[in-house]
PDB file of N, CA and C in Angstrom:
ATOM      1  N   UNK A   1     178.795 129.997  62.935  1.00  0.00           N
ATOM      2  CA  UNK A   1     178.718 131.313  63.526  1.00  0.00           C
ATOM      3  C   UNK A   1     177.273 131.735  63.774  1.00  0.00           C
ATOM      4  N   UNK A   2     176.538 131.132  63.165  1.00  0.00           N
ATOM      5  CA  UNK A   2     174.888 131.536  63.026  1.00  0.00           C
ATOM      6  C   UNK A   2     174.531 131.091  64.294  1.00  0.00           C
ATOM      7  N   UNK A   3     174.547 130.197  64.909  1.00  0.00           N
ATOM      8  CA  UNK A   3     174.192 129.293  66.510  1.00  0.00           C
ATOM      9  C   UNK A   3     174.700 130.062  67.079  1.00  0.00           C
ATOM     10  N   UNK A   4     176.396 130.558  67.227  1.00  0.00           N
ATOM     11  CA  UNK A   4     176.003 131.554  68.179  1.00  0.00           C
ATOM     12  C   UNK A   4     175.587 132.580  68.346  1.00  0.00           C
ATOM     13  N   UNK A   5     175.409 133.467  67.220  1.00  0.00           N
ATOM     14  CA  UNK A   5     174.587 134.987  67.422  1.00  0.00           C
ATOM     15  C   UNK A   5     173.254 134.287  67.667  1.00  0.00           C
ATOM     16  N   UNK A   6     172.674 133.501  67.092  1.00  0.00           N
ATOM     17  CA  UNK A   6     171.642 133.228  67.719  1.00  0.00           C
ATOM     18  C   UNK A   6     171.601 132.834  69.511  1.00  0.00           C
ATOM     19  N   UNK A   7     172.535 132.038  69.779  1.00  0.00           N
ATOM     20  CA  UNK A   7     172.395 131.345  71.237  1.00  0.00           C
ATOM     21  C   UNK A   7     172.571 133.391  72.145  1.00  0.00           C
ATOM     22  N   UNK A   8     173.475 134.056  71.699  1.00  0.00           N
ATOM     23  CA  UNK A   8     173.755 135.452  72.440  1.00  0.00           C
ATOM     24  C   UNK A   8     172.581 136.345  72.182  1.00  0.00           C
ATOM     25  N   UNK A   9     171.433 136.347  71.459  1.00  0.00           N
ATOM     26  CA  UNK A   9     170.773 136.970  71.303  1.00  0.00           C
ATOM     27  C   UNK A   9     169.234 136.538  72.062  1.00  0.00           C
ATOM     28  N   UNK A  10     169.596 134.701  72.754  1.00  0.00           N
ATOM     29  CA  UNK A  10     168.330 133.903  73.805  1.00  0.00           C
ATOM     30  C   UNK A  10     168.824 134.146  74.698  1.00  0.00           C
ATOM     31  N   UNK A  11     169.539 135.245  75.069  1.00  0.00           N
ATOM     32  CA  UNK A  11     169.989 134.859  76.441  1.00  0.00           C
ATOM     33  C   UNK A  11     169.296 136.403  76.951  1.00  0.00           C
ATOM     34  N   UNK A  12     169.242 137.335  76.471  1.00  0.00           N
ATOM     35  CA  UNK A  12     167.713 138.618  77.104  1.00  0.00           C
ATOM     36  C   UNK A  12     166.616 138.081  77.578  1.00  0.00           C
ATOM     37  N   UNK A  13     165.911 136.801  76.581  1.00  0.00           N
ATOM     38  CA  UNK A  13     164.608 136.382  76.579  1.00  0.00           C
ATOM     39  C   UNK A  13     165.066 135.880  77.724  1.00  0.00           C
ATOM     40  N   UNK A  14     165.889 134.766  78.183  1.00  0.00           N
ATOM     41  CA  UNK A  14     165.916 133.977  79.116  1.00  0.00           C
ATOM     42  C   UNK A  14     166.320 134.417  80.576  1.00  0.00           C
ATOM     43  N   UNK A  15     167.016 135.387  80.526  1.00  0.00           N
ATOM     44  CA  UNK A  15     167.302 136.011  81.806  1.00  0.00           C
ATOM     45  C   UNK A  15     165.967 136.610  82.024  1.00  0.00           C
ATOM     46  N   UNK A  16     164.984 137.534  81.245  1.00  0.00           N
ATOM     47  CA  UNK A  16     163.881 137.875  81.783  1.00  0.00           C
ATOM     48  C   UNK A  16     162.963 136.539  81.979  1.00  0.00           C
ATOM     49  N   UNK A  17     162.728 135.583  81.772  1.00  0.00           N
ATOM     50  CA  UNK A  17     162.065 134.538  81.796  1.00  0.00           C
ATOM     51  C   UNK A  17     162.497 134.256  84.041  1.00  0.00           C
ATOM     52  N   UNK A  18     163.866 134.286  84.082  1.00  0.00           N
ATOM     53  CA  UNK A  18     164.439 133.533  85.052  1.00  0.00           C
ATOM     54  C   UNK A  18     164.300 134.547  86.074  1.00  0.00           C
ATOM     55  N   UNK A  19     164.795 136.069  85.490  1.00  0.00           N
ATOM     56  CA  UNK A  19     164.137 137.158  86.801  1.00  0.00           C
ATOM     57  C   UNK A  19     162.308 136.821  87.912  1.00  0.00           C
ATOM     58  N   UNK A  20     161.377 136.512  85.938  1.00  0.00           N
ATOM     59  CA  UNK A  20     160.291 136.530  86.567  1.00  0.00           C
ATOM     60  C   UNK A  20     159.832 135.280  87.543  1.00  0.00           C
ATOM     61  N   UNK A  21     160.152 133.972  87.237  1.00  0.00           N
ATOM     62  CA  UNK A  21     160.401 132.617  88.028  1.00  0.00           C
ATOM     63  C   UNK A  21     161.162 133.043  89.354  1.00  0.00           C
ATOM     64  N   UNK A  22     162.408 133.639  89.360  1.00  0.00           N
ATOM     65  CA  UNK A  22     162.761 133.994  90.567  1.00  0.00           C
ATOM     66  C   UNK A  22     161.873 135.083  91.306  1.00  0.00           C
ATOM     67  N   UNK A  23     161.464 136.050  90.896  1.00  0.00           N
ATOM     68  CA  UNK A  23     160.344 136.773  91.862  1.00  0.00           C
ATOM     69  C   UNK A  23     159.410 136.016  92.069  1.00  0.00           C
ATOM     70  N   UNK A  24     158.590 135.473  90.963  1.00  0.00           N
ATOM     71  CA  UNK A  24     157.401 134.220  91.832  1.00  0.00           C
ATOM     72  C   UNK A  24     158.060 133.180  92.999  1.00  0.00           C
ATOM     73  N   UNK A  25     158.982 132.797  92.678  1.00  0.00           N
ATOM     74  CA  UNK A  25     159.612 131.652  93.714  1.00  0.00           C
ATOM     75  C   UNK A  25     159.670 132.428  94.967  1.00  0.00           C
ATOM     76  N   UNK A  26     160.634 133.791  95.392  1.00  0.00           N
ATOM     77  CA  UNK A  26     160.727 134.791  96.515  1.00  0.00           C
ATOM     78  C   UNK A  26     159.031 134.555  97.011  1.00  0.00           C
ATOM     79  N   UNK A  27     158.029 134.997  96.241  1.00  0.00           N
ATOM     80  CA  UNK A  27     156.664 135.449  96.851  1.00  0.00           C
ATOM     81  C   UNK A  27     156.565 134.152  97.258  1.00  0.00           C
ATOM     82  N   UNK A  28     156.492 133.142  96.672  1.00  0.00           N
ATOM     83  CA  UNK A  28     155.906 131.500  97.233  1.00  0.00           C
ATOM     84  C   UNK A  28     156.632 131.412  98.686  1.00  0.00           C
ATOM     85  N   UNK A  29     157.979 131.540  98.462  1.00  0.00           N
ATOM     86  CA  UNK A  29     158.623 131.009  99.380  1.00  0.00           C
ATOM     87  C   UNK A  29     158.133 131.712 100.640  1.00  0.00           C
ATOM     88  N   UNK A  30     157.731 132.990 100.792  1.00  0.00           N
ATOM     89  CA  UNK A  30     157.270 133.979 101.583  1.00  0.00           C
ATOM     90  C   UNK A  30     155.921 133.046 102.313  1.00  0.00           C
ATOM     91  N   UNK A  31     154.763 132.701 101.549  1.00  0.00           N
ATOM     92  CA  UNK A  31     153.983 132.127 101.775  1.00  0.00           C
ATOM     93  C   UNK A  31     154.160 130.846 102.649  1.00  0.00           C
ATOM     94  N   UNK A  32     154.424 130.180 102.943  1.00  0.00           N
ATOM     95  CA  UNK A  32     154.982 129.238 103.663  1.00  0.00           C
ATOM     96  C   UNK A  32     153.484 128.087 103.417  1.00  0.00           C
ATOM     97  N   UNK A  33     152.366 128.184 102.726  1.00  0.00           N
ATOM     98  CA  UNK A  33     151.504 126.987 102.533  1.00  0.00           C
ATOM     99  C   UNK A  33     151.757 126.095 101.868  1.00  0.00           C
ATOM    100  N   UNK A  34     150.903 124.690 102.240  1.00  0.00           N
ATOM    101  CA  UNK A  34     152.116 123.695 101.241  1.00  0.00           C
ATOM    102  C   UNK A  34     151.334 123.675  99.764  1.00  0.00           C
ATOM    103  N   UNK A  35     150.432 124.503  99.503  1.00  0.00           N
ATOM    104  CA  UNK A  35     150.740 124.728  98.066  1.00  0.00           C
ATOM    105  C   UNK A  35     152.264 125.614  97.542  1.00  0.00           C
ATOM    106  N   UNK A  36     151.904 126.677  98.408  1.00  0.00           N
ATOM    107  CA  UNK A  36     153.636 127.059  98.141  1.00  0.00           C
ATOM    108  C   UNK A  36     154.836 126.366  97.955  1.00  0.00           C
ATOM    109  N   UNK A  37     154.885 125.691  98.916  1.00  0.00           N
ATOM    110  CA  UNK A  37     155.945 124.853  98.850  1.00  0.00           C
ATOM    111  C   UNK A  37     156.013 123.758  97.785  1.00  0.00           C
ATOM    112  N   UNK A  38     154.991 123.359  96.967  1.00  0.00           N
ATOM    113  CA  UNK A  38     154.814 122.283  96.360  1.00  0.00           C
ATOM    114  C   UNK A  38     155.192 123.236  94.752  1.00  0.00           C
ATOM    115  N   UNK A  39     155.090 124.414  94.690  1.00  0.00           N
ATOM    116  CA  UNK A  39     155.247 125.304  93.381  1.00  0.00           C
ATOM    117  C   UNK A  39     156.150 125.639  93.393  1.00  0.00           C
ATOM    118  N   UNK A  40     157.425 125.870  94.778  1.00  0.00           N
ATOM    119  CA  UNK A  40     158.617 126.587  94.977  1.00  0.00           C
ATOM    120  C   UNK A  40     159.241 125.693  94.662  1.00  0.00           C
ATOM    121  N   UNK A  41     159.125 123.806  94.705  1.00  0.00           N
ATOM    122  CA  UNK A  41     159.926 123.120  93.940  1.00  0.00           C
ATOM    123  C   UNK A  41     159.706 122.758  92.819  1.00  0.00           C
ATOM    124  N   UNK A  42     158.754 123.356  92.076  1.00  0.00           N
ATOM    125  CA  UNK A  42     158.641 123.308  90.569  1.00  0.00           C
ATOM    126  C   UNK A  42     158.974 124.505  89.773  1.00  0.00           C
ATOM    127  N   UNK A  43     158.988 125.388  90.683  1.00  0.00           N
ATOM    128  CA  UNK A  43     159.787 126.866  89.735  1.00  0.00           C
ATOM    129  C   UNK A  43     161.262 126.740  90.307  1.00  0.00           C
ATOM    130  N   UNK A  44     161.910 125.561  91.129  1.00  0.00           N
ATOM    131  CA  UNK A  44     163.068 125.900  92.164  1.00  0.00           C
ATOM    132  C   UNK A  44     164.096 125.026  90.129  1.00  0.00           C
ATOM    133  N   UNK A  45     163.060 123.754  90.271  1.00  0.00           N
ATOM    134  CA  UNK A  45     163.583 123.193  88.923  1.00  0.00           C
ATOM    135  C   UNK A  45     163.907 123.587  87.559  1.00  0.00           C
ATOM    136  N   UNK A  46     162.671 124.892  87.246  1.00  0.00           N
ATOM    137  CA  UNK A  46     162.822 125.730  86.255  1.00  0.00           C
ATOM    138  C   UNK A  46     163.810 126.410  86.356  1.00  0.00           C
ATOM    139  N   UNK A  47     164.144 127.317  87.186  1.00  0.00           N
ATOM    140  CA  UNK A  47     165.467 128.403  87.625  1.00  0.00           C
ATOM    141  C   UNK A  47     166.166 127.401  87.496  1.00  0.00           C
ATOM    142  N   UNK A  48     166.676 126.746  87.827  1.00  0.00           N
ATOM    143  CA  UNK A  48     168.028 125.440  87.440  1.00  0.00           C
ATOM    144  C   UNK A  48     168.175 125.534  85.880  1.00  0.00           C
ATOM    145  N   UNK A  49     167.159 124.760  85.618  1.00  0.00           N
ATOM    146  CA  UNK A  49     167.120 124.960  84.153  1.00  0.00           C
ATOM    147  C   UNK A  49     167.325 125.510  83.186  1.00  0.00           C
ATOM    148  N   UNK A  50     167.012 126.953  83.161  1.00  0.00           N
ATOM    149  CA  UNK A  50     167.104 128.284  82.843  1.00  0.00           C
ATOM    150  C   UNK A  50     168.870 128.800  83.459  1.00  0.00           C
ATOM    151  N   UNK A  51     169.140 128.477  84.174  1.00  0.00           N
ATOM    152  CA  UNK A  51     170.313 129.053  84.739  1.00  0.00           C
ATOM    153  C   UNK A  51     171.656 128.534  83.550  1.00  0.00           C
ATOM    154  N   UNK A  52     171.159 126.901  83.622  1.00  0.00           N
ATOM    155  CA  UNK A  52     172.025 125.814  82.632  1.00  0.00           C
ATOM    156  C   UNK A  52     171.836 126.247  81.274  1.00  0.00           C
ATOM    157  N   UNK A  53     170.465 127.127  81.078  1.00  0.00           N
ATOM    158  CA  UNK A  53     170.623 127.742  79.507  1.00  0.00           C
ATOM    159  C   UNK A  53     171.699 128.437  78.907  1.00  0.00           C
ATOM    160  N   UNK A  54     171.048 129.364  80.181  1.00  0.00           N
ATOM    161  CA  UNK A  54     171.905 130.534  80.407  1.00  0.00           C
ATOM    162  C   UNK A  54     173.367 130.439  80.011  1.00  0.00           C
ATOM    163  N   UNK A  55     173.896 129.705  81.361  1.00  0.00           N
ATOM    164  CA  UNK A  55     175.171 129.421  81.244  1.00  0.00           C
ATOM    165  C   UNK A  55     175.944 129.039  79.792  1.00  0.00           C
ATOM    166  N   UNK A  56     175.341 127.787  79.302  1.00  0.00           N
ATOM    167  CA  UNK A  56     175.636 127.504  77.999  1.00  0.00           C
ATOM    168  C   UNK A  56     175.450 128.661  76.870  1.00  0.00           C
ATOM    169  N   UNK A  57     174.742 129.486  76.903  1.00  0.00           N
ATOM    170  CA  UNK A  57     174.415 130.274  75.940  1.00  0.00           C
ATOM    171  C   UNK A  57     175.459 131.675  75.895  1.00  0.00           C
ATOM    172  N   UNK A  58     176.220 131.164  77.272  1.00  0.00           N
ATOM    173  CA  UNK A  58     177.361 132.375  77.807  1.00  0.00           C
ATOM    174  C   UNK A  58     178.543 132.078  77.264  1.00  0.00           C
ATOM    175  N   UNK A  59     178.799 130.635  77.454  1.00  0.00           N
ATOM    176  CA  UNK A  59     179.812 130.091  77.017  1.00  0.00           C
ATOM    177  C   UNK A  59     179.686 129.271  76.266  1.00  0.00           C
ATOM    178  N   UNK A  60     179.541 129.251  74.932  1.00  0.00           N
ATOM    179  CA  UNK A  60     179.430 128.452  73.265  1.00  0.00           C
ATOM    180  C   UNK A  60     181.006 127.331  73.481  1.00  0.00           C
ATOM    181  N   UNK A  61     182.061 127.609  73.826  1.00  0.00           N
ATOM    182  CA  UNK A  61     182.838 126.604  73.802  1.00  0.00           C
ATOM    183  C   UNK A  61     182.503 125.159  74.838  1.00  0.00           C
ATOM    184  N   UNK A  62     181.955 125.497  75.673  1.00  0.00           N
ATOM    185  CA  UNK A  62     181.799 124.416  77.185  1.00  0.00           C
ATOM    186  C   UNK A  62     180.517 123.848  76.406  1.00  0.00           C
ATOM    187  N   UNK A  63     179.420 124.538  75.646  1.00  0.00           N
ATOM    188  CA  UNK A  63     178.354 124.221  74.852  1.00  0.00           C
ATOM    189  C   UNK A  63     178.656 123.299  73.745  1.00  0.00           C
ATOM    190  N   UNK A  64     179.549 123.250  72.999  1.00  0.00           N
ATOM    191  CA  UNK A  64     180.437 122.153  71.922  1.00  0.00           C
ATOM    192  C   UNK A  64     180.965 121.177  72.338  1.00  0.00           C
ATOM    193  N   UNK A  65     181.555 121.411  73.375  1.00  0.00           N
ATOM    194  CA  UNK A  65     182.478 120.035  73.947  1.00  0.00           C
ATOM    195  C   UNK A  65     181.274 119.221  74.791  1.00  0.00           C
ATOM    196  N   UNK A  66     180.626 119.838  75.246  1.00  0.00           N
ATOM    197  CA  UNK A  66     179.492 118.969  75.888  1.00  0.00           C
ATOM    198  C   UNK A  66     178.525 118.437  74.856  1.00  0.00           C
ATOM    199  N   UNK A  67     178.341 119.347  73.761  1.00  0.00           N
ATOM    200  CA  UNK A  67     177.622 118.422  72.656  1.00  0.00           C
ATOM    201  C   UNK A  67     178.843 116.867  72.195  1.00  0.00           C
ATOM    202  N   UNK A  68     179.801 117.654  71.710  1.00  0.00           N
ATOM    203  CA  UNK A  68     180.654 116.678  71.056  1.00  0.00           C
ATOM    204  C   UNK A  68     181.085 115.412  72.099  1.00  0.00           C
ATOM    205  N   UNK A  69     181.209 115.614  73.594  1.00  0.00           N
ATOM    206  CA  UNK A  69     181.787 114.553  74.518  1.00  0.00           C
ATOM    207  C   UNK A  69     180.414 113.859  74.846  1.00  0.00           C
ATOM    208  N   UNK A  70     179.152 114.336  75.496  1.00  0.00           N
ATOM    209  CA  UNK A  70     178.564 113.863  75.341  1.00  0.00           C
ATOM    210  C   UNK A  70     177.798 113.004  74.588  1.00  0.00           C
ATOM    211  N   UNK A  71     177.231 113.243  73.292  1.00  0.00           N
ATOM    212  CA  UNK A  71     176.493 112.989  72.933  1.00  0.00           C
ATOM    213  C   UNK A  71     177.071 112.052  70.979  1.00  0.00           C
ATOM    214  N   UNK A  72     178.422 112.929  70.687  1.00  0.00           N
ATOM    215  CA  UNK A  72     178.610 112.204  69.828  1.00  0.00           C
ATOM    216  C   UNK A  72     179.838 111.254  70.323  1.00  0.00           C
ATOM    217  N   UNK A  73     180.938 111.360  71.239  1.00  0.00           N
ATOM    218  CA  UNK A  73     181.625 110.525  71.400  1.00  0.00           C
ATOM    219  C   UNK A  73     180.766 109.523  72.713  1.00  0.00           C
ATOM    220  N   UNK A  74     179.966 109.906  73.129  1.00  0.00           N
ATOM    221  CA  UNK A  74     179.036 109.019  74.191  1.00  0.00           C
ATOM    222  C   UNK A  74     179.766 108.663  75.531  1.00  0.00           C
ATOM    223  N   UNK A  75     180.479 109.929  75.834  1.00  0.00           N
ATOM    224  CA  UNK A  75     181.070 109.948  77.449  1.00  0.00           C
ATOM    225  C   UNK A  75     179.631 109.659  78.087  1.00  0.00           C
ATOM    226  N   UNK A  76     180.329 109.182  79.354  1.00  0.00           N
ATOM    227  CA  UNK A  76     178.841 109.287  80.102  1.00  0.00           C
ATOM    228  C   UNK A  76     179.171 110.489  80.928  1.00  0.00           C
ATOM    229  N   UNK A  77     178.414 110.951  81.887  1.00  0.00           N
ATOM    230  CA  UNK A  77     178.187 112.015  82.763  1.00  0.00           C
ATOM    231  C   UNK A  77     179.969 112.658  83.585  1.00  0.00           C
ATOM    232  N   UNK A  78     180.402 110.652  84.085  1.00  0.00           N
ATOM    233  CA  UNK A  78     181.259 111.501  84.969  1.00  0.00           C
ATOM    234  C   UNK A  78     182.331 111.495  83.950  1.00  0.00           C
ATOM    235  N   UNK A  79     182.993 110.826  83.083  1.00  0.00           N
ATOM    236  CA  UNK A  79     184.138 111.284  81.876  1.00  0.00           C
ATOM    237  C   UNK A  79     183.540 112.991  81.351  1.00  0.00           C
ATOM    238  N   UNK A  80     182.632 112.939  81.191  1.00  0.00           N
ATOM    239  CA  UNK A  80     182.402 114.495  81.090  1.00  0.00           C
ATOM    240  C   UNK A  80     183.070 115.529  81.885  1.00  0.00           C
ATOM    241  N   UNK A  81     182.355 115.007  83.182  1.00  0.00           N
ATOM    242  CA  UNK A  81     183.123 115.912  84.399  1.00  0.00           C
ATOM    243  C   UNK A  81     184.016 116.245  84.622  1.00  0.00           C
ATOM    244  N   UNK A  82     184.552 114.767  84.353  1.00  0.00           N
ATOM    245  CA  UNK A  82     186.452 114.692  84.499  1.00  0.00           C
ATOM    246  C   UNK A  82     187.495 115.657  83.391  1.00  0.00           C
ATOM    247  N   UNK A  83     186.743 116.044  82.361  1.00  0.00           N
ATOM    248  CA  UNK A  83     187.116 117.126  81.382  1.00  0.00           C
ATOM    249  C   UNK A  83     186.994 118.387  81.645  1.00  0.00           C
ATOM    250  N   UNK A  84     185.408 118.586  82.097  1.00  0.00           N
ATOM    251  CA  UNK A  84     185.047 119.644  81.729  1.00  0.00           C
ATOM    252  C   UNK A  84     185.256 120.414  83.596  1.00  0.00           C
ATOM    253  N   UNK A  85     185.780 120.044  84.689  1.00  0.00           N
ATOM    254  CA  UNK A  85     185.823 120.445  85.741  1.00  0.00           C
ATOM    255  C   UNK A  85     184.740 120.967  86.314  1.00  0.00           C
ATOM    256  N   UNK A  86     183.355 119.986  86.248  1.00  0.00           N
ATOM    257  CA  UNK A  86     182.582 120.171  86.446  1.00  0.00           C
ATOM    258  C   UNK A  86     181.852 118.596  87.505  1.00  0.00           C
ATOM    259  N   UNK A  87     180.706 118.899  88.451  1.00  0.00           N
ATOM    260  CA  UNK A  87     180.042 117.472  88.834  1.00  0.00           C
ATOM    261  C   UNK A  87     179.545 116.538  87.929  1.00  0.00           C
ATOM    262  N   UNK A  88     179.328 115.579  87.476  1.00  0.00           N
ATOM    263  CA  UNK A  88     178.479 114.885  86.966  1.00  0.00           C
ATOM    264  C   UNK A  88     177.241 115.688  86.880  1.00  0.00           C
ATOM    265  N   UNK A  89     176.203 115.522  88.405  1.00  0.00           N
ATOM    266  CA  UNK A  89     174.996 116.277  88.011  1.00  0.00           C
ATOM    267  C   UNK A  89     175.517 117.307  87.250  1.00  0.00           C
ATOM    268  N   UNK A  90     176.016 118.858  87.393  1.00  0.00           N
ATOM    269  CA  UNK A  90     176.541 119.662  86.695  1.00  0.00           C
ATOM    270  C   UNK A  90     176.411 119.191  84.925  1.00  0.00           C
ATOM    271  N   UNK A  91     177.388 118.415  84.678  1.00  0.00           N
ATOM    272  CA  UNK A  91     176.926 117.838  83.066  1.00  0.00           C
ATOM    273  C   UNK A  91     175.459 117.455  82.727  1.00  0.00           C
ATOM    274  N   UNK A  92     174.701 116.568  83.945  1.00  0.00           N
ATOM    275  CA  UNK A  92     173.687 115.930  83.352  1.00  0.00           C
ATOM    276  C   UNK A  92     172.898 117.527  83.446  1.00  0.00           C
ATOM    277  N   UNK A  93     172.805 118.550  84.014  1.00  0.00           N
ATOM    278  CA  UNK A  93     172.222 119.621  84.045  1.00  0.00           C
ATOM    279  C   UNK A  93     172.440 120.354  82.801  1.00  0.00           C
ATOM    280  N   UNK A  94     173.666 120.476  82.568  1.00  0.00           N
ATOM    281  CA  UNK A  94     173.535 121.129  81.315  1.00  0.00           C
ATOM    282  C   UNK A  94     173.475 120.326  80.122  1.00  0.00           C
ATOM    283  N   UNK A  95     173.629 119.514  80.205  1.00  0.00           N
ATOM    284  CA  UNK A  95     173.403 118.218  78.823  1.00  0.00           C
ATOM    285  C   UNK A  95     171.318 118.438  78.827  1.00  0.00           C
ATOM    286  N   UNK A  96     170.773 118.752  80.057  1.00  0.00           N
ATOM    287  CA  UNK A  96     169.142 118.940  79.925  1.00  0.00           C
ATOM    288  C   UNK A  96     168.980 120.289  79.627  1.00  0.00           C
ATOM    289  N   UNK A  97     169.621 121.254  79.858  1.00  0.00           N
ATOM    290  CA  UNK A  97     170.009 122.714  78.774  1.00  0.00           C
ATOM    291  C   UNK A  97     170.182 122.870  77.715  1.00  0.00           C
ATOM    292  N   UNK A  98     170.949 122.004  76.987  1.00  0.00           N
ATOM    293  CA  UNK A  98     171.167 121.794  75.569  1.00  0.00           C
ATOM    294  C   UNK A  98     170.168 121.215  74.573  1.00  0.00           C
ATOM    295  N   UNK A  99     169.322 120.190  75.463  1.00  0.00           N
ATOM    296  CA  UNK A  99     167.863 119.888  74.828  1.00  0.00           C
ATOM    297  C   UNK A  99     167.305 120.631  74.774  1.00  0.00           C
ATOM    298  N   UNK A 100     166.972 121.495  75.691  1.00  0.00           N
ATOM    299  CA  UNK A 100     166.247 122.814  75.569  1.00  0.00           C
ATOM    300  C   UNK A 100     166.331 123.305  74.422  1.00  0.00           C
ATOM    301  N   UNK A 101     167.578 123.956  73.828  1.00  0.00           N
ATOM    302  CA  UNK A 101     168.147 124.819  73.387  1.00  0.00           C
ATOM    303  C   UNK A 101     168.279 124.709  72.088  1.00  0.00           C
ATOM    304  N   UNK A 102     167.803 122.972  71.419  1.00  0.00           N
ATOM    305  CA  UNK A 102     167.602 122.740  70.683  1.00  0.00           C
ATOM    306  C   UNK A 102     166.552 122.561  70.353  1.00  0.00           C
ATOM    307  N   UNK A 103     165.730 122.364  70.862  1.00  0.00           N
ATOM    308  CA  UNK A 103     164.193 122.750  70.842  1.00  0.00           C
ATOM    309  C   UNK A 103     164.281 123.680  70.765  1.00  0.00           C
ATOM    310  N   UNK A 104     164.728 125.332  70.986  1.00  0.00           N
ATOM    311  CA  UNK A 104     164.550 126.421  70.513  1.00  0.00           C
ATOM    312  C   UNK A 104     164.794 126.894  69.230  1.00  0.00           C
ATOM    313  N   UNK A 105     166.554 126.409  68.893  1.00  0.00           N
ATOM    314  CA  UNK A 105     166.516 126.275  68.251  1.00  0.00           C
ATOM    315  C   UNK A 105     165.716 125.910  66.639  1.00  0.00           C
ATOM    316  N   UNK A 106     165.185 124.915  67.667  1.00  0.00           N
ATOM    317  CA  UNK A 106     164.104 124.248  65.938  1.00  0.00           C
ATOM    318  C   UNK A 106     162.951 125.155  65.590  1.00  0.00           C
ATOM    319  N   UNK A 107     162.964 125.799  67.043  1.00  0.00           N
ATOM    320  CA  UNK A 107     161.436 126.764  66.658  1.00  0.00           C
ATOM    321  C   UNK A 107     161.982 128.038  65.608  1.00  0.00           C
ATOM    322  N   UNK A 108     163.203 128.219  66.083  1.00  0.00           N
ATOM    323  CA  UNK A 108     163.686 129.565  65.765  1.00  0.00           C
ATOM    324  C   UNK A 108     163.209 129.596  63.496  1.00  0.00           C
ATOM    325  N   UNK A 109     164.428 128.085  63.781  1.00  0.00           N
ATOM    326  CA  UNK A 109     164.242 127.600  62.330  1.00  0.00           C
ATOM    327  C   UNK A 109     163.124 127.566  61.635  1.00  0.00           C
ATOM    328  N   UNK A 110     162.514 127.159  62.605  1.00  0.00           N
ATOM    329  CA  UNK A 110     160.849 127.037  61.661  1.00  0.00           C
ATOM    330  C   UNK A 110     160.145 128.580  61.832  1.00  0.00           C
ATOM    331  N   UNK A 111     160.439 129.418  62.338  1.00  0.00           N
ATOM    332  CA  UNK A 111     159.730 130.830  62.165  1.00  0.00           C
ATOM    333  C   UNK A 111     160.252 131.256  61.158  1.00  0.00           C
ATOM    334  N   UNK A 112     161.730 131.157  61.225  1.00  0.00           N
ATOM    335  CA  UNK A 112     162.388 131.887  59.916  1.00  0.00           C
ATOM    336  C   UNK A 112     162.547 131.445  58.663  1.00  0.00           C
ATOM    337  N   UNK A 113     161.902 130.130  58.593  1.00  0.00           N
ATOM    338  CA  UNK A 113     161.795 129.806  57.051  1.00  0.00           C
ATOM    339  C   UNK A 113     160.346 129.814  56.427  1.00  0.00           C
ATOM    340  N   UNK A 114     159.229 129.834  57.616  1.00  0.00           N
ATOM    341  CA  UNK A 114     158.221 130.172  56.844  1.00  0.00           C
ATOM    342  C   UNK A 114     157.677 131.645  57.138  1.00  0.00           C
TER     343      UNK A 114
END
């Protein structure tokens, strides 16, 4: 129960994280130089990213079965899919959300024990 009040309580930080990436991306995209363009597909990757947090952090059940199918029974991408009514990419997207998220996780852990 602790993972998820925690995962429902990253999801403020992360929507403001994804507002501000999406207003920089709008201004780049506006710009039309190919530095712009070369930053609009590196914040275009972040917003993905962030979105797949998101998502998972919305829904804790689709977040378990993708831990558990993925990673401990070792589906690959598209047996995932085929469960979870989702694309392949779709899984491999949020299966790179869940790394995230455990990396936050670990930080979280390590603030709160020392």
């Amino acid at each position: 129960m602790a993972v998820m009040a925690r995962m429902k309580e990253m999801v403020s930080g992360l929507i403001a994280t994804l507002d501000r990436l999406s207003a920089e991306y709008v201004e780049h995209l506006k710009c039309g130089a190919p530095f712009c363009a070369r930053r609009c597909k590196i914040l275009s990757k972040q917003i993905a990213g962030l979105d797949c947090q998101i998502f998972l952090c919305q829904n804790p059940d689709l977040f378990y079965f993708l831990v558990q199918a993925y990673y401990h029974q070792r589906l690959d991408s598209v047996g995932c899919a085929q469960e979870l009514n989702l694309s392949p990419w779709g899984v491999r997207q949020h299966a790179s959300g869940a790394k995230e998220l455990k990396k936050q996780f670990g930080r979280l852990q390590a603030d709160s024990s020392g």
